[in-house]
C-alpha atoms as a PDB file:
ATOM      1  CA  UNK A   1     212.900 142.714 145.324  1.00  0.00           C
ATOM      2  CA  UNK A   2     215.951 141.674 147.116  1.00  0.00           C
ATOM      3  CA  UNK A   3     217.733 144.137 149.201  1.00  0.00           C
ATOM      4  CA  UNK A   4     220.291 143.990 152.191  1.00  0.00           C
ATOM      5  CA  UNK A   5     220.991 146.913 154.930  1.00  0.00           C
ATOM      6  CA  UNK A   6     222.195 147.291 158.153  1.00  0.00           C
ATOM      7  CA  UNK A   7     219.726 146.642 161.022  1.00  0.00           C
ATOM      8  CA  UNK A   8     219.606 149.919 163.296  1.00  0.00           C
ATOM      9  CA  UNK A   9     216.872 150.521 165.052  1.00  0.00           C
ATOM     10  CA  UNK A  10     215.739 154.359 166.393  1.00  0.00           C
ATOM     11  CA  UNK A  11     213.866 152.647 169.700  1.00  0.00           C
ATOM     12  CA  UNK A  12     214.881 148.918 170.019  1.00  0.00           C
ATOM     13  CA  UNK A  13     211.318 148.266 172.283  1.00  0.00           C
ATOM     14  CA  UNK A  14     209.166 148.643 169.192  1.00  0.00           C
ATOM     15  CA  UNK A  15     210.723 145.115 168.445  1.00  0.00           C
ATOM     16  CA  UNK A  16     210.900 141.889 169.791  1.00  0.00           C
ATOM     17  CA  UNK A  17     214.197 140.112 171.599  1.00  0.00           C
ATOM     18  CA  UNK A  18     215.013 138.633 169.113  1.00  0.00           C
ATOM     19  CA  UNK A  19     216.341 141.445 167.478  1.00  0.00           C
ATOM     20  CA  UNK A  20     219.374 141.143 169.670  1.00  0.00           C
ATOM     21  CA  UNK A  21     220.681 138.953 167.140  1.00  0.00           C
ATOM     22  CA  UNK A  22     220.674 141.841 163.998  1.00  0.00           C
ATOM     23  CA  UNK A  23     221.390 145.024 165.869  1.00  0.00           C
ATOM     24  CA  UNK A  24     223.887 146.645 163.841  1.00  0.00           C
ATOM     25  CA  UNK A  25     224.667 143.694 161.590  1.00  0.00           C
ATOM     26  CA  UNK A  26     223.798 142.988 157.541  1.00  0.00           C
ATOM     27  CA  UNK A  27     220.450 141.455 157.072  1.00  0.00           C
ATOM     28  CA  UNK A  28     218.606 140.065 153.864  1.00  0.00           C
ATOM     29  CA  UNK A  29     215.425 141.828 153.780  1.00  0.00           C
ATOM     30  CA  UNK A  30     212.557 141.876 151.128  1.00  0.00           C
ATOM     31  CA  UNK A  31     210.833 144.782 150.286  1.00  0.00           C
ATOM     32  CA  UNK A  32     207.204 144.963 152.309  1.00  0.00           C
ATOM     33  CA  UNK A  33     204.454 147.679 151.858  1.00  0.00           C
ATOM     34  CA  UNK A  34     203.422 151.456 153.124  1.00  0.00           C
ATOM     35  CA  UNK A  35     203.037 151.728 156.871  1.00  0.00           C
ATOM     36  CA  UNK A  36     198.927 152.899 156.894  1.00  0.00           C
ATOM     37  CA  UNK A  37     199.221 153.656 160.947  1.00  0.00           C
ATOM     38  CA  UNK A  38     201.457 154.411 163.285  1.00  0.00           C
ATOM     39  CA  UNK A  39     204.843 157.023 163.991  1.00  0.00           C
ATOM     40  CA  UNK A  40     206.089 155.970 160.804  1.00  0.00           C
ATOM     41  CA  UNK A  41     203.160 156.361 158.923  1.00  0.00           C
ATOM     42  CA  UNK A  42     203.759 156.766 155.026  1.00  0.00           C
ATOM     43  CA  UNK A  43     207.114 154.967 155.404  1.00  0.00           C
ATOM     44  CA  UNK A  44     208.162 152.212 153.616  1.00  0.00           C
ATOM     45  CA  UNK A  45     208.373 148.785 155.108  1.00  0.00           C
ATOM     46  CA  UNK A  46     210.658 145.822 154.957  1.00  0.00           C
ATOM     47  CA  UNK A  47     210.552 142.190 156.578  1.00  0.00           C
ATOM     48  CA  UNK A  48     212.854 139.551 156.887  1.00  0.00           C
ATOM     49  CA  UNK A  49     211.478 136.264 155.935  1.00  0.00           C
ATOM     50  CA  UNK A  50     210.906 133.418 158.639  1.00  0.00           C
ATOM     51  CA  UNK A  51     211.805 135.934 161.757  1.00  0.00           C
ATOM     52  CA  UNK A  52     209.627 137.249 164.414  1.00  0.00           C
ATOM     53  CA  UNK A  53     211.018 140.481 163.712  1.00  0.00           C
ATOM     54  CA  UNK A  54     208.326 141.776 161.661  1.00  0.00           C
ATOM     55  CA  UNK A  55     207.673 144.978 159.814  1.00  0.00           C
ATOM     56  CA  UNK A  56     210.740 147.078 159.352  1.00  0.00           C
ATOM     57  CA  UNK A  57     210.045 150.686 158.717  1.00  0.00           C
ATOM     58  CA  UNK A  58     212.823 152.444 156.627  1.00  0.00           C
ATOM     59  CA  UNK A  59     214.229 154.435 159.142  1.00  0.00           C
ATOM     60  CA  UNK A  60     215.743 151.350 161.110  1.00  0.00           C
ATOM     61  CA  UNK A  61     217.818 150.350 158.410  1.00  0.00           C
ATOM     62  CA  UNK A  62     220.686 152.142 156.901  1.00  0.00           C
ATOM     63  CA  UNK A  63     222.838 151.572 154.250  1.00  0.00           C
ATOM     64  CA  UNK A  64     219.671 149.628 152.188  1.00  0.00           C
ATOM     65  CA  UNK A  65     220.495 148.593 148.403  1.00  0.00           C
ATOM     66  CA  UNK A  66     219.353 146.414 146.405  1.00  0.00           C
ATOM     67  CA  UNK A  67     221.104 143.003 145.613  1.00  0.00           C
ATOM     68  CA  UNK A  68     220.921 140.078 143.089  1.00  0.00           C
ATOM     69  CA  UNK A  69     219.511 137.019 144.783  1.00  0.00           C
ATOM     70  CA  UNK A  70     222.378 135.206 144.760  1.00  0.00           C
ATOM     71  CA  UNK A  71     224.068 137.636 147.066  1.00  0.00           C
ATOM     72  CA  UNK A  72     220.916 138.051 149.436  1.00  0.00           C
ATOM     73  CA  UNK A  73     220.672 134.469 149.692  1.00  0.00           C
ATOM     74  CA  UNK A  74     224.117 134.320 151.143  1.00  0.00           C
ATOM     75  CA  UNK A  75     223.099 137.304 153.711  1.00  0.00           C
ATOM     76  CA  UNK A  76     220.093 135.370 154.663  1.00  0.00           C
ATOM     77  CA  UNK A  77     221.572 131.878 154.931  1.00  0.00           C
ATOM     78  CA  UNK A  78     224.409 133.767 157.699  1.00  0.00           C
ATOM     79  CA  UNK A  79     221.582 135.208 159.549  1.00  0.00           C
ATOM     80  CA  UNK A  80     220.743 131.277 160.678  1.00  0.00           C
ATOM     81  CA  UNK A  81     217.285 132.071 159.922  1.00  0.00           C
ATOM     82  CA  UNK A  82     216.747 129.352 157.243  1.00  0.00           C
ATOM     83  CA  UNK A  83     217.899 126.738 159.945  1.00  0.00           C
ATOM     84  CA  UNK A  84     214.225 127.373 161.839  1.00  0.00           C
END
């Protein structure tokens, strides 16, 4: 599934630098699995494809709905991340 939010993370050093470029912005994320370990254990995850980012527990994104392709497509092509 297709879904976008808005990137806002509790404690920005659980994540890479490159998140920089999302804080508090509109990503295109795709739905990910159940966090087995961890402090958000239980929580749902979410990724965006072809960052470094990596697994996005539920709690750093707000706003999260899902979208028709079409639309998350155009998220994802102005994060710049299908130009890597």
């Amino acid at each position: 599934m297709y879904f976008e939010a808005v990137f806002q993370p509790q404690n920005d050093t659980d994540y890479n630098s490159e998140i920089a470029d999302f804080l508090g912005k509109k990503v295109a994320v795709q739905e990910g699995w159940i966090l087995e370990e961890g402090p958000c254990k239980g929580q749902k995850c979410f990724y965006m494809p072809n960052s470094n980012v990596g697994c996005i527990p539920e709690r750093d994104l707000k706003e999260i709905k899902s979208i028709p392709y079409a639309q998350w497509k155009t998220i994802y092509n102005m994060t710049g991340l299908n130009d890597q």
